[in-house]
Protein backbone atom coordinates (compact mmCIF):
# COMPACT_ATOMS: atom_id res chain seq x y z
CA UNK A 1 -4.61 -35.13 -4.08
CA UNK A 2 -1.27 -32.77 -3.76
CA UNK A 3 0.30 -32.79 -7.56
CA UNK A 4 3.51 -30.20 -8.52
CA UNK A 5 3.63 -27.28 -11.24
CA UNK A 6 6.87 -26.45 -13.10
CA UNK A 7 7.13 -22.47 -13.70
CA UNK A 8 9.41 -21.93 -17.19
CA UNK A 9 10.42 -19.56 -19.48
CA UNK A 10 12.88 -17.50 -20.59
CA UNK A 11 14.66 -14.57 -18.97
CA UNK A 12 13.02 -11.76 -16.98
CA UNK A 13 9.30 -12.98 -17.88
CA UNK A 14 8.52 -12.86 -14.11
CA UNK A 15 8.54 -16.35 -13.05
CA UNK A 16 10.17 -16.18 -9.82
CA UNK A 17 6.76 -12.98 -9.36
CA UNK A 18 4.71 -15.61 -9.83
CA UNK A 19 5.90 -18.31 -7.50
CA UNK A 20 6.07 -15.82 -4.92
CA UNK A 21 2.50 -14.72 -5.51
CA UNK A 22 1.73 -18.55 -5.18
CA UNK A 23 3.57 -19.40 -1.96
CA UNK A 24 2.08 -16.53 -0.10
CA UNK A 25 5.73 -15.24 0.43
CA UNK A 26 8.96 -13.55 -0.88
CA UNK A 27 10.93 -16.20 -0.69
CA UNK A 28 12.40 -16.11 -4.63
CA UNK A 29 14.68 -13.16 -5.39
CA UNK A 30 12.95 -10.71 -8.02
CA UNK A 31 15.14 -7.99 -10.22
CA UNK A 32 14.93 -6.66 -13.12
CA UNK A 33 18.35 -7.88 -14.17
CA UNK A 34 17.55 -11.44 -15.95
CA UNK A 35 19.36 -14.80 -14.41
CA UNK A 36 18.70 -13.85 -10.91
CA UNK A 37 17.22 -17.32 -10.45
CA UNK A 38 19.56 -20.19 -11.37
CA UNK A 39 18.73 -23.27 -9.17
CA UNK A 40 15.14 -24.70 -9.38
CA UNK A 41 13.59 -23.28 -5.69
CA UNK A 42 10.33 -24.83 -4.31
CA UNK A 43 7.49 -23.89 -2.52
CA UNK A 44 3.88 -24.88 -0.74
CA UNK A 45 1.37 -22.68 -3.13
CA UNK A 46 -2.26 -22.02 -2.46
CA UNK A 47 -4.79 -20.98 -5.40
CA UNK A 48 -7.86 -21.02 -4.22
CA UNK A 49 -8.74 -24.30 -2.61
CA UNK A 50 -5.57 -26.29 -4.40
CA UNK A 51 -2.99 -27.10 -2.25
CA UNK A 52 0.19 -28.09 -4.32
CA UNK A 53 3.88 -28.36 -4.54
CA UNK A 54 5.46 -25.08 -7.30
CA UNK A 55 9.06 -25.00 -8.28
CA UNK A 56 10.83 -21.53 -9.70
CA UNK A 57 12.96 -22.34 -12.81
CA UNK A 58 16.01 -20.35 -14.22
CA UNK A 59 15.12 -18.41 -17.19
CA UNK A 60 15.30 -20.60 -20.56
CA UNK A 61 18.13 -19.78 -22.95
CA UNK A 62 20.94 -21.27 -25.29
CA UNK A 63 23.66 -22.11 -23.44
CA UNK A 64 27.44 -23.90 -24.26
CA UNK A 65 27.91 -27.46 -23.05
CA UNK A 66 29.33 -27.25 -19.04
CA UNK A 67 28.93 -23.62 -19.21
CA UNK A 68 26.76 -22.21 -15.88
CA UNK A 69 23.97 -21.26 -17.90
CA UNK A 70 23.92 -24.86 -19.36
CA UNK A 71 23.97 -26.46 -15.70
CA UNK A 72 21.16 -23.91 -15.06
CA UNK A 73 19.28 -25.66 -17.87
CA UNK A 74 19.64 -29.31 -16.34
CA UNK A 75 18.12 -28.08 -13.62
CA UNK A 76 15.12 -26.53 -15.18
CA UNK A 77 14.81 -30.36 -17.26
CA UNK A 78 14.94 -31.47 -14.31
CA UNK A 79 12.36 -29.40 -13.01
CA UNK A 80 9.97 -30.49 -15.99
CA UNK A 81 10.68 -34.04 -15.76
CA UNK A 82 9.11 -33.76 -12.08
CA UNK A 83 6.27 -31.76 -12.80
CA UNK A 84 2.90 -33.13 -13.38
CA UNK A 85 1.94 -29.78 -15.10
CA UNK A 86 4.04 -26.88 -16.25
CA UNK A 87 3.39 -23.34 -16.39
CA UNK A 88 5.03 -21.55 -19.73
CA UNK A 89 5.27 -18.11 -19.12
CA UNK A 90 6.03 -15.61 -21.71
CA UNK A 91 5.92 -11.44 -21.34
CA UNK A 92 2.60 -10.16 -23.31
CA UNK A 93 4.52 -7.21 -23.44
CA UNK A 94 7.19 -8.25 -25.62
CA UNK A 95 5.05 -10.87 -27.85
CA UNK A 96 6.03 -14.09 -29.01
CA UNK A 97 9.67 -14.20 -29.31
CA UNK A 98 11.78 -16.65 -31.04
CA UNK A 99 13.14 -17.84 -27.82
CA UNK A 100 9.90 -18.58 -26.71
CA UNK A 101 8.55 -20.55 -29.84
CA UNK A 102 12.36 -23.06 -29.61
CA UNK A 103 10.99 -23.43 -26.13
CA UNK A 104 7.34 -23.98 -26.35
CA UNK A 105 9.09 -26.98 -28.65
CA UNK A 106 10.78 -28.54 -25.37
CA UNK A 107 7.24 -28.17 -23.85
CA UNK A 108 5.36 -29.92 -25.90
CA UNK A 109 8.42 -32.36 -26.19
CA UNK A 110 7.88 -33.53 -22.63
CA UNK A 111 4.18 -34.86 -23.05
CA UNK A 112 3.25 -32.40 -19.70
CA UNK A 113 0.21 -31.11 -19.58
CA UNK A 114 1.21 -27.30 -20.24
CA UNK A 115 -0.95 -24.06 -19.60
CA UNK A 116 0.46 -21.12 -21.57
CA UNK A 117 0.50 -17.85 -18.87
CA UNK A 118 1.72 -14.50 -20.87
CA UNK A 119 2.30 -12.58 -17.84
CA UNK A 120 2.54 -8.62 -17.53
CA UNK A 121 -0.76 -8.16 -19.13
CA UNK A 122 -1.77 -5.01 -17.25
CA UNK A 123 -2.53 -1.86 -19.25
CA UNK A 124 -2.27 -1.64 -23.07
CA UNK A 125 0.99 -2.35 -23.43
CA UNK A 126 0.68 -6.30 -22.75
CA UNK A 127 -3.04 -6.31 -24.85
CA UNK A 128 -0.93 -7.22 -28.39
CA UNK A 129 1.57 -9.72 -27.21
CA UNK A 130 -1.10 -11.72 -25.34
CA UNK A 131 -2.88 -12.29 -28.81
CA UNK A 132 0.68 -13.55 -30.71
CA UNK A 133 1.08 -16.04 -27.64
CA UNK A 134 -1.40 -17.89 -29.79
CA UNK A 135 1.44 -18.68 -32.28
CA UNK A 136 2.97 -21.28 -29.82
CA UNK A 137 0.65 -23.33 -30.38
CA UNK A 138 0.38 -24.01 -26.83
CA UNK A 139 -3.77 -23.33 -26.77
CA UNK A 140 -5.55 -20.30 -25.63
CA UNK A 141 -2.60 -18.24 -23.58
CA UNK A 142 -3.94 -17.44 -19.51
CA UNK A 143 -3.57 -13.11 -19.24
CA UNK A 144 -2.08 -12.36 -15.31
CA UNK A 145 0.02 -9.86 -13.70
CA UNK A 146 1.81 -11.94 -11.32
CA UNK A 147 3.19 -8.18 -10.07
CA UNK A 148 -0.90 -7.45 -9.09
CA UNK A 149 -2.37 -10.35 -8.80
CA UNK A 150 -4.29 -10.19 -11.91
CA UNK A 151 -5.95 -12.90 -14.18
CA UNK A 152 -5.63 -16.05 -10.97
CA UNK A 153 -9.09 -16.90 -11.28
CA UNK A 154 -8.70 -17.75 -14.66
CA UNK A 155 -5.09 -19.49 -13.44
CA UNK A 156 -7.28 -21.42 -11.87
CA UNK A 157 -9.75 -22.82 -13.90
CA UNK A 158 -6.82 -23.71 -16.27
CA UNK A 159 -4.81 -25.70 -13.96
CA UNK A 160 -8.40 -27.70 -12.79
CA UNK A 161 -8.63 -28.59 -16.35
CA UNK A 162 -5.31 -29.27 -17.25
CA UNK A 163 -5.32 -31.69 -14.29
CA UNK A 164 -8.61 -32.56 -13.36
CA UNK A 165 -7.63 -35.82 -11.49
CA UNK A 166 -5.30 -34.45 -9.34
CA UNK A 167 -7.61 -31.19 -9.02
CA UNK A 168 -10.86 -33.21 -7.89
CA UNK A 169 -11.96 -33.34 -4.11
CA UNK A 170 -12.03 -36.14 -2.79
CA UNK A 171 -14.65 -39.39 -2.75
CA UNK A 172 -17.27 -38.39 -1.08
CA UNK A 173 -16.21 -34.54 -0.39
CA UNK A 174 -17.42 -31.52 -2.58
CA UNK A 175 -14.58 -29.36 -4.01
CA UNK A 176 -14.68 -25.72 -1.99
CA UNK A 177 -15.97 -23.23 -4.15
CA UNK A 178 -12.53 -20.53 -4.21
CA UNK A 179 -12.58 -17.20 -2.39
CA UNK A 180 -14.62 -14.45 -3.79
CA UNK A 181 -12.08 -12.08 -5.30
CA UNK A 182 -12.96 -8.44 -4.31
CA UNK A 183 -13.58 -5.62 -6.98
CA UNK A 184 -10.52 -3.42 -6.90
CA UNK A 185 -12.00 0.23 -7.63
CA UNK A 186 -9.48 2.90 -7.81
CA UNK A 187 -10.89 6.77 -6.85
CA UNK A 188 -9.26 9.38 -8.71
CA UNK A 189 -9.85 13.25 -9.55
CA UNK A 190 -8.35 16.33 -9.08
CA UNK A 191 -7.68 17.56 -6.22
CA UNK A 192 -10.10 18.60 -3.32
CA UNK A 193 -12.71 17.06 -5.22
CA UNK A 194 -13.78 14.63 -1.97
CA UNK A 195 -12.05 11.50 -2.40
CA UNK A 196 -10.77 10.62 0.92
CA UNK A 197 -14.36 12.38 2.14
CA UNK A 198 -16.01 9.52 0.02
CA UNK A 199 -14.28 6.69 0.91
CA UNK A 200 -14.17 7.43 4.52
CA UNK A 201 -18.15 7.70 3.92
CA UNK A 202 -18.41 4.21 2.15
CA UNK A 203 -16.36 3.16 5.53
CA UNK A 204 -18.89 4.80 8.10
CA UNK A 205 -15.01 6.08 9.71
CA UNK A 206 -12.60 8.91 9.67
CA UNK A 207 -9.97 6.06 7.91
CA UNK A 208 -8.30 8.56 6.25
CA UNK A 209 -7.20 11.83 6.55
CA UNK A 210 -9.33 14.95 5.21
CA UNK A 211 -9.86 18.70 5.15
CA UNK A 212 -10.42 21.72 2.74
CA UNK A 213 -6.78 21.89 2.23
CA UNK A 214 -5.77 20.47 -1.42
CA UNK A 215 -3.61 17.45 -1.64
CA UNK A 216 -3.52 16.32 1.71
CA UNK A 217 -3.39 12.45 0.12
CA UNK A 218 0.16 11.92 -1.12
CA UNK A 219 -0.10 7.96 -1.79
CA UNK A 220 -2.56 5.41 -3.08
CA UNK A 221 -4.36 4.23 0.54
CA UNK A 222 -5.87 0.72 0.08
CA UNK A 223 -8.88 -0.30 2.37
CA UNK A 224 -11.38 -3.44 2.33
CA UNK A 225 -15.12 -2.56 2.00
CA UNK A 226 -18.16 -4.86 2.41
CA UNK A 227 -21.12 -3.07 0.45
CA UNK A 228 -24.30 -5.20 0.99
CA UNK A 229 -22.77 -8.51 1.15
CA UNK A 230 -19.90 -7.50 -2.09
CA UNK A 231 -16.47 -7.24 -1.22
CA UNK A 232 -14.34 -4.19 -2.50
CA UNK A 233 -10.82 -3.15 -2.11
CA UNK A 234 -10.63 0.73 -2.94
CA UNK A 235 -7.65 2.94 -3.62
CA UNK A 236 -7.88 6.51 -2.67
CA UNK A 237 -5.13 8.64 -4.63
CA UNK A 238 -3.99 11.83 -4.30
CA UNK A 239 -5.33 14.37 -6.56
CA UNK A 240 -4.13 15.06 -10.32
CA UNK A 241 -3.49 18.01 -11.83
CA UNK A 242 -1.75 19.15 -14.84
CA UNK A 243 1.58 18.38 -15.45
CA UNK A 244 2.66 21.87 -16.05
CA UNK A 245 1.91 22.48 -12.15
CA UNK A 246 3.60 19.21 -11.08
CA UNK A 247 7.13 20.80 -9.65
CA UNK A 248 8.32 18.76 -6.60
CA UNK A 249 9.55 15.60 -6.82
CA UNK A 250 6.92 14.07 -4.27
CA UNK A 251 4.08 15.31 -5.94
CA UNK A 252 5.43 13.27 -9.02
CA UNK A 253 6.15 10.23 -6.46
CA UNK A 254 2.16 10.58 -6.10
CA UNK A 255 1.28 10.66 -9.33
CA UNK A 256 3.30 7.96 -10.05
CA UNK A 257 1.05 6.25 -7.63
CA UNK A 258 -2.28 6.85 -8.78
CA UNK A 259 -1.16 5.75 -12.15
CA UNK A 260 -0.28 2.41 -10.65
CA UNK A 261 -3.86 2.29 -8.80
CA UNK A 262 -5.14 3.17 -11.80
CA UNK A 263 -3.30 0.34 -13.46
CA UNK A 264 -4.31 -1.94 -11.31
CA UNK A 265 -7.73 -1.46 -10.41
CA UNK A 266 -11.07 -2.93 -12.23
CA UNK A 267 -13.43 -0.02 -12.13
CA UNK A 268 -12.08 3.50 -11.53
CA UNK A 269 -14.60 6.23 -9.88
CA UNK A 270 -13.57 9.48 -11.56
CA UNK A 271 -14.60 12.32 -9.15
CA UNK A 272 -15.90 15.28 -10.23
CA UNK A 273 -16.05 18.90 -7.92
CA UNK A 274 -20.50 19.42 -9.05
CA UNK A 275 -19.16 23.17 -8.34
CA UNK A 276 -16.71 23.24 -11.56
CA UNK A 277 -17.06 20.48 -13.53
CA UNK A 278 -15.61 18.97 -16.58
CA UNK A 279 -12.25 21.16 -16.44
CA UNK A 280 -9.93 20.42 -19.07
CA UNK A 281 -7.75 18.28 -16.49
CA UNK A 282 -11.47 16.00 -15.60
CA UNK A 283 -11.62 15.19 -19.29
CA UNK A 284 -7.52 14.24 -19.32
CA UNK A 285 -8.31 11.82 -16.32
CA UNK A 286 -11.04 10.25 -17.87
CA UNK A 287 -9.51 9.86 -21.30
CA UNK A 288 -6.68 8.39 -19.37
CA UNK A 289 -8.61 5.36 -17.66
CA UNK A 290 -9.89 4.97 -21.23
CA UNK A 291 -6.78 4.18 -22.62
CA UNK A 292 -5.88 2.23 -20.15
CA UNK A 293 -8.80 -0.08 -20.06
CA UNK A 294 -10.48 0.47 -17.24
CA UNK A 295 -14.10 0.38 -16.30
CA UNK A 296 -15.62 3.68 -15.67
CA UNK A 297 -18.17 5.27 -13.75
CA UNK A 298 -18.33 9.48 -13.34
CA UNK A 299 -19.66 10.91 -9.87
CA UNK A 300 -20.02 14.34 -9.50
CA UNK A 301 -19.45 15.12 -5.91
CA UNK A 302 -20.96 18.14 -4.00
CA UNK A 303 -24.44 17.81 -6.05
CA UNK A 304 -26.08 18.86 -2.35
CA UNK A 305 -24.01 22.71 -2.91
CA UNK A 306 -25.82 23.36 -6.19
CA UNK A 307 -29.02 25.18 -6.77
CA UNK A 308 -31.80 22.91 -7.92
CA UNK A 309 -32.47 23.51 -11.38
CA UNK A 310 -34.92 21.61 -13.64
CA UNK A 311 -33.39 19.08 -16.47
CA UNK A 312 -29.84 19.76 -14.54
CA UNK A 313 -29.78 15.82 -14.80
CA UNK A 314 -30.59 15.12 -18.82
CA UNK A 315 -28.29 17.81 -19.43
CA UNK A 316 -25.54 16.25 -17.43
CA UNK A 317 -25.31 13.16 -19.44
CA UNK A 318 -25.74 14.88 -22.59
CA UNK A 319 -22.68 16.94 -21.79
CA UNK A 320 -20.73 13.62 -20.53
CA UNK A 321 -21.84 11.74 -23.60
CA UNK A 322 -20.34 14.99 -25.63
CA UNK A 323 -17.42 15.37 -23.97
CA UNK A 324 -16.38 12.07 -23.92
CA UNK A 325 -17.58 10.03 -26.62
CA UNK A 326 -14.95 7.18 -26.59
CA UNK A 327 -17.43 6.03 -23.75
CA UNK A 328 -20.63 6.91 -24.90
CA UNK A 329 -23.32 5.80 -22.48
CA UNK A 330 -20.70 5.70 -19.32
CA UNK A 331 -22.51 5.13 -15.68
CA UNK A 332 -22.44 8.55 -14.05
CA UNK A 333 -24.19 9.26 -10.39
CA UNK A 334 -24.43 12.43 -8.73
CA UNK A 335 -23.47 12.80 -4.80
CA UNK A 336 -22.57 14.08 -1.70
CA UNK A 337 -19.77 12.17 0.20
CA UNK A 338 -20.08 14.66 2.79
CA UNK A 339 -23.38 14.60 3.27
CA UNK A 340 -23.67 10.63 2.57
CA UNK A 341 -26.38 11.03 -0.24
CA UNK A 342 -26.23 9.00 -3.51
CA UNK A 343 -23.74 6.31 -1.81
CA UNK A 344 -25.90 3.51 -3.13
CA UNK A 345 -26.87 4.32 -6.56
CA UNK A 346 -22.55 4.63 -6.89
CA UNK A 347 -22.36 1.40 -6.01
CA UNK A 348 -24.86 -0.22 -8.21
CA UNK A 349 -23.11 1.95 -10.70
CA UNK A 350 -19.74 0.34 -9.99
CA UNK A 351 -21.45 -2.96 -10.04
CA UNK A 352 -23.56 -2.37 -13.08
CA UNK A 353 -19.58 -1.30 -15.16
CA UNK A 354 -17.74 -4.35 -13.90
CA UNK A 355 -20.08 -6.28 -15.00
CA UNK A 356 -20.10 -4.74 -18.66
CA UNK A 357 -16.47 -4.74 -18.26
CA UNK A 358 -16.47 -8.54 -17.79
CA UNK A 359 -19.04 -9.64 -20.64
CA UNK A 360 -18.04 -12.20 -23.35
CA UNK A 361 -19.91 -12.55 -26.59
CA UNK A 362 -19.96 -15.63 -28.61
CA UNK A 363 -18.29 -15.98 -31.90
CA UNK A 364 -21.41 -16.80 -33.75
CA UNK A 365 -24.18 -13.60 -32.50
CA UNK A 366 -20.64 -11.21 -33.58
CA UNK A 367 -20.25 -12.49 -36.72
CA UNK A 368 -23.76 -12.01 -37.42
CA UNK A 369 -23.53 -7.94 -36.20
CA UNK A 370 -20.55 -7.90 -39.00
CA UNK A 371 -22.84 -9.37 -41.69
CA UNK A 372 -25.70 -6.72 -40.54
CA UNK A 373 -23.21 -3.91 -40.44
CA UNK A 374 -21.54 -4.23 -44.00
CA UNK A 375 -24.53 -4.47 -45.57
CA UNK A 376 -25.98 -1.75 -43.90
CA UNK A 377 -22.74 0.02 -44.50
CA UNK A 378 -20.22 -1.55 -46.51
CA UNK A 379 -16.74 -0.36 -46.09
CA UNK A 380 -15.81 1.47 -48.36
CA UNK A 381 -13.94 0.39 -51.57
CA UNK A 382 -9.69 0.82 -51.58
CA UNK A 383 -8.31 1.56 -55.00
CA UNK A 384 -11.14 0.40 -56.77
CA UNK A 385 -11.30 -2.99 -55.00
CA UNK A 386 -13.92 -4.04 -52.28
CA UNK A 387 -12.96 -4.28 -49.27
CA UNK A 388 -13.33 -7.66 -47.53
CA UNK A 389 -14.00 -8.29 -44.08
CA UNK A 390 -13.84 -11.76 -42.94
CA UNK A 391 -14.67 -12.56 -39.10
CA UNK A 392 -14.82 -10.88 -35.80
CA UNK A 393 -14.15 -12.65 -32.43
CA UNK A 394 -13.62 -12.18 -28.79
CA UNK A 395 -10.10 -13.55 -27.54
CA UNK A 396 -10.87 -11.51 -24.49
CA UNK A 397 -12.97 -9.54 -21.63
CA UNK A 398 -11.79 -6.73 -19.20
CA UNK A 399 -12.42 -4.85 -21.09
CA UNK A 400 -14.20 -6.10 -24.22
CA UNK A 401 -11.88 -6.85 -26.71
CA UNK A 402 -12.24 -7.83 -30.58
CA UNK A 403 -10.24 -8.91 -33.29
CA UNK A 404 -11.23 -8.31 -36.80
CA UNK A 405 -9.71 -10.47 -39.48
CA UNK A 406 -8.82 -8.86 -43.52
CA UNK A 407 -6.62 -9.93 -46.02
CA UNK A 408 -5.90 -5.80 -45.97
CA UNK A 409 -6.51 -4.91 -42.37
CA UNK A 410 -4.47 -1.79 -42.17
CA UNK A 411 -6.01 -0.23 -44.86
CA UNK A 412 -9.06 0.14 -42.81
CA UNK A 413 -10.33 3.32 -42.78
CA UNK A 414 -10.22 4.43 -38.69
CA UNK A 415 -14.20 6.06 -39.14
CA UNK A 416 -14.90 2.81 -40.42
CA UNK A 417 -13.21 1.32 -36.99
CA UNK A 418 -14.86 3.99 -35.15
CA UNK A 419 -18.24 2.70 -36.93
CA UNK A 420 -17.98 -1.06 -35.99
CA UNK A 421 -17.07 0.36 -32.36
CA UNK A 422 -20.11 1.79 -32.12
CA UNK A 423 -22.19 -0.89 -33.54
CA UNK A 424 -21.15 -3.29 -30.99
CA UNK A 425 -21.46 -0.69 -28.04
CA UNK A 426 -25.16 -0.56 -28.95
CA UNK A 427 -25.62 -3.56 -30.39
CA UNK A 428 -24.81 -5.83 -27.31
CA UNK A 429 -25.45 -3.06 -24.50
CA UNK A 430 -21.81 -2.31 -23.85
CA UNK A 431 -22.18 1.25 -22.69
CA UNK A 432 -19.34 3.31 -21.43
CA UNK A 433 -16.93 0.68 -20.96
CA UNK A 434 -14.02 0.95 -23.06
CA UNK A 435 -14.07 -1.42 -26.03
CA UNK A 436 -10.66 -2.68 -27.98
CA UNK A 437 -10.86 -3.71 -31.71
CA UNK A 438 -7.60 -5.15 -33.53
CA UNK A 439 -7.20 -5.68 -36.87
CA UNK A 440 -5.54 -8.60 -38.16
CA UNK A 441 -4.01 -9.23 -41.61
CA UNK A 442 -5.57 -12.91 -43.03
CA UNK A 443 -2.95 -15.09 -44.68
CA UNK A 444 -3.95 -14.60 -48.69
CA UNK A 445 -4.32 -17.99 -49.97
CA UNK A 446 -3.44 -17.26 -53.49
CA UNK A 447 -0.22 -16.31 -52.58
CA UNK A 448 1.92 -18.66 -54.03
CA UNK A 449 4.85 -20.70 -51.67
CA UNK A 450 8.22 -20.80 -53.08
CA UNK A 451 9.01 -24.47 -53.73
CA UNK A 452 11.14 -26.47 -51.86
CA UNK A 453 14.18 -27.86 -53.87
């Protein structure tokens, strides 16, 4: 059964991204300059085995009667009023605006079934303003990058239950089970340290172009990989070094684009030279994918080069573990790309931190960990008052992230943060992947409301 989706919101959230993502097909312009789209456009869209009708809205926005803008408007009503479902995006990067709680009004207004999409969620940067889309009041908000392609599985499963009629295979057909997504890994180092070598190794080709000369890649390379029945897309990069040595402006053009893979992918290989390892620039990369979110996993390449020595193994992860606490316990796999040895146990190792990247607790086993941990620890008192913590929960995965609710959550002490961090790392076998806890402020119920006259 076909059925048609409404894509709204204000200005510049990406909406005509997303329809093109949908449709397969550039067909709406995209700028950054907001109002490029003014008449509603449509399109055939495909999301994994739905089949259905998508119309591109003008952005949202007060407008004076018989002005353009206001015309623009009609046609985005009319857009609604044709809908069966409608799509309210808003930019997680810029939070919940008050633009976008008047409109989440005219949402709810038109009795559609609505799924809330904050769009732009890639990196840190859209991690905050996904959690304040809850404010709408528009139920749990969908995280995508239309841009990347991020978050459509979850797209997905929102639209089937939004409209679960119109969703449903047919009488006496079973619904197709949607397209395996493949795990985007990202391969990243400084350079010479074998990443086209290891790629071109997981390939069983000469793909890409190699030799002992450093930073011979210049742009992020994409290729598909089947690894024992898994699908993978991998990016090869070109080589990072420090910024001090970055001079010409294609070298930053390159850097520019292994930031993006980096951005975009799900688990990130940082590649290390076994000959001189953990250089200052190795720990900058690493901390880097950190901050962004990523899943890890650490190879040291050229492992076949280095004398035998015994221990040389419990010593490595003692010095990764030391060197980079932030992701204690991080999946790390010694190799030769060159030589083909250790390809398999990198691969489990990607699979084992995607995985760990993925996980979702439930509300009730976390909530016990925060009883355990104050009273093992209480945190400690501010000014002479104890300091309450109320609840912990998980609004999201990829990677794990927790919010932490106290009537005086920024006066938190951070080794406190670091503390809980920990806790749950070992507490629900989370190692090495990077783990996000927010503190939010509780409304004080003894505050008293001024009175309305």
């Amino acid at each position: 059964m076909s059925f048609t989706v409404a894509i709204i919101g204000r200005p510049n959230v990406g909406k005509s991204t997303l329809f093109n993502r949908l449709v397969g097909r550039r067909l709406a312009l995209v700028d950054d300059l907001p109002g490029v789209t003014r008449d509603r456009r449509e399109g055939n869209a495909k999301l994994g085995d739905l089949a259905f009708k998508v119309i591109d809205t003008a952005g949202l926005e007060d407008a004076e009667r018989e002005s353009l803008s206001a015309r623009m408007q009609a046609q985005t009503a009319a857009a609604i009023g044709q809908a069966d479902a409608v799509l309210f995006l808003v930019d997680a990067r810029a939070g919940a605006t008050p633009a976008d709680r008047a409109f989440a009004d005219v949402v709810r207004k038109s009795g559609k079934p609505a799924i809330l999409v904050a769009n732009k969620s890639e990196g840190r940067a859209g991690k905050a303003g996904g959690l304040e889309a809850y404010a709408l009041g528009l139920g749990e908000p969908v995280a995508i990058s239309a841009e990347h392609g991020d978050g459509f599985a979850d797209l997905y499963q929102a639209l089937r239950a939004a409209l679960p009629e119109a969703t449903a295979a047919p009488e006496g057909e079973e619904m197709a089970a949607p397209t395996e997504q493949p795990i985007r890994i990202a391969i990243i180092g400084r350079p010479n340290t074998g990443k086209s070598t290891l790629v071109n190794r997981l390939l069983g080709e000469e793909r890409l172009l190699t030799g002992p000369e450093a930073g011979i890649t210049r742009d992020a390379i994409a290729v598909d990989l089947n690894w024992r029945g898994r699908h993978f897309r991998i990016h090869d990069t070109a080589g990072l070094r420090r910024r001090s040595r970055i001079e010409e402006k294609l070298e930053r053009l390159s850097v520019a684009d292994t930031l993006n893979a980096i951005r975009f992918a799900e688990v990130v290989i940082v590649l290390i030279d076994a000959q001189a390892p953990f250089e200052e620039q190795d720990i900058r990369i690493a901390d880097l994918v950190e901050r962004e979110g990523r899943a890890i996993v650490i190879a040291v390449n050229k492992w076949d080069v280095i004398e035998p020595q015994p221990g040389a193994l419990p010593r490595l992860r003692a010095s990764i573990d030391r060197i980079l606490p932030q992701i204690k316990g991080v999946p790390f796999v010694v190799l030769s790309a060159k030589a083909g040895q250790g390809l398999d146990r990198l691969m489990e190792a990607v699979m084992q931190a995607h995985a760990v990247w993925n996980r979702r607790l439930p509300t009730a086993a976390l909530n016990r960990f925060l009883g355990e941990a104050i009273s093992a620890n209480p945190p400690p008192a501010i000014s002479g008052r104890r300091f309450r913590l109320d609840y912990i929960t998980q609004p999201k995965s990829r990677p794990p992230t927790f919010v932490l609710f106290s009537a005086r959550a920024e006066a938190l002490p951070e080794t406190y943060r670091r503390y809980l961090i920990n806790g749950l790392r070992e507490n629900f076998a989370l190692p090495g992947t990077p783990i996000r806890l927010t503190l939010r402020a509780k409304a004080n119920p003894y505050v008293k409301k001024k009175r309305r006259h």
